[in-house]
Protein backbone atom coordinates (compact mmCIF):
# COMPACT_ATOMS: atom_id res chain seq x y z
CA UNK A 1 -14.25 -19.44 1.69
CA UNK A 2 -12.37 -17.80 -1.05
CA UNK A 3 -9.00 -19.90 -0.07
CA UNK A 4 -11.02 -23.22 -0.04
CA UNK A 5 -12.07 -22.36 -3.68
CA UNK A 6 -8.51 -20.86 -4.92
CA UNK A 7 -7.26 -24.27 -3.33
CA UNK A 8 -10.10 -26.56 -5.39
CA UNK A 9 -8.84 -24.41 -8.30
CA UNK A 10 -4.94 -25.15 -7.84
CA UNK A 11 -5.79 -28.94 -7.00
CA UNK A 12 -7.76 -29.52 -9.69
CA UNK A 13 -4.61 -27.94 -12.23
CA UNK A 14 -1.90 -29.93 -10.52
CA UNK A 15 -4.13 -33.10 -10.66
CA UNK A 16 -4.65 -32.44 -14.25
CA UNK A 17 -8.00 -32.76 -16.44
CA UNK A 18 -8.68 -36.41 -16.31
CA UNK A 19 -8.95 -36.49 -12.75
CA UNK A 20 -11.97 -33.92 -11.79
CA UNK A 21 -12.85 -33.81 -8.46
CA UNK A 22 -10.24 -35.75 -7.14
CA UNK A 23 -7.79 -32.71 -7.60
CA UNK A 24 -10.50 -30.29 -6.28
CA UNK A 25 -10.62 -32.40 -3.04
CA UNK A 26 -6.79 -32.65 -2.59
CA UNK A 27 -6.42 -28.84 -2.99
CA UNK A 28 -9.11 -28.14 -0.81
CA UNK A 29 -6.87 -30.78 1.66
CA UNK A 30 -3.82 -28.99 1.15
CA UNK A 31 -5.37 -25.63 1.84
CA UNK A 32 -6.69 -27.07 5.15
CA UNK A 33 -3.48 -28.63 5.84
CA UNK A 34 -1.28 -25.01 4.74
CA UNK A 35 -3.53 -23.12 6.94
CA UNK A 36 -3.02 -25.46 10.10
CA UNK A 37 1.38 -25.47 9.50
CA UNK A 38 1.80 -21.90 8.06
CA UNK A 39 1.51 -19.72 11.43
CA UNK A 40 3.41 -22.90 13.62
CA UNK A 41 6.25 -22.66 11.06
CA UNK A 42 6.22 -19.02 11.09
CA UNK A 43 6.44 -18.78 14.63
CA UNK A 44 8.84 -21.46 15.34
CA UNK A 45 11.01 -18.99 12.54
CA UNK A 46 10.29 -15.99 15.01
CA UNK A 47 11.53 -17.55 18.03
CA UNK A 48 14.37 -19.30 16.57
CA UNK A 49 15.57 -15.70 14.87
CA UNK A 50 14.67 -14.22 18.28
CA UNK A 51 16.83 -16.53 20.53
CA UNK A 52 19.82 -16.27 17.23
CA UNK A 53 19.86 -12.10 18.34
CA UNK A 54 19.23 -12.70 22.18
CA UNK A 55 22.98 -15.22 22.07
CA UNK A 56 24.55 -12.83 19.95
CA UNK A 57 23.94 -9.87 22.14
CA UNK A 58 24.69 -11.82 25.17
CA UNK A 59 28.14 -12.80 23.55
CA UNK A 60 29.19 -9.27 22.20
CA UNK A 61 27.96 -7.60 25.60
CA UNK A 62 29.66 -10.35 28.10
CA UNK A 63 32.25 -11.76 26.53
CA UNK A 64 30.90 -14.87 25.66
CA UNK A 65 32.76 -18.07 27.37
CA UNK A 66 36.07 -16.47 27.28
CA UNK A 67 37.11 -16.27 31.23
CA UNK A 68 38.60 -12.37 31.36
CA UNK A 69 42.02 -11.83 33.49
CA UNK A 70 43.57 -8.32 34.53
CA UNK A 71 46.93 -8.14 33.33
CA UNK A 72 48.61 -8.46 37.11
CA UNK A 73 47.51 -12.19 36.87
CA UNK A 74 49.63 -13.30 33.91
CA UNK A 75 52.36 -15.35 34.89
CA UNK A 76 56.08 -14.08 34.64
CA UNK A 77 59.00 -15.79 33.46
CA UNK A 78 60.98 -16.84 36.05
CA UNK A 79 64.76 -15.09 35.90
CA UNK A 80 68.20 -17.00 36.05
């Protein structure tokens, strides 16, 4: 209830004096419409930063795509 009012209030300023209730309407619009994105954005955010850390630690812990070889598998150079 509160929110719906704060957003009639900020409408109503960004829409300026000589519209009235047209600005109250579009704020209480935009709170509607902030309150429906706000937790999807924030949670697409979470699980974005989530998987970032998850491939990092996989990386510095396995090696990443580097293939590893012990050091009896390098080639020599053939002698003359």
């Amino acid at each position: 209830m509160l929110g719906k009012i704060a957003g009639a209030l900020i409408g109503e300023r960004i829409a300026g004096r000589s519209r009235g209730a047209k600005g109250a309407i579009l704020g209480v619009v935009a709170e509607t419409v902030i309150r429906k994105v706000v937790p999807t954005v924030a949670a697409i955010a979470i699980l974005g930063f989530a998987y970032k850390k998850a491939r990092d630690f996989l990386e510095d812990e396995f090696g990443g795509n580097e293939p590893a070889y012990p050091s009896e598998a390098t080639p020599s150079s053939p002698s003359a």
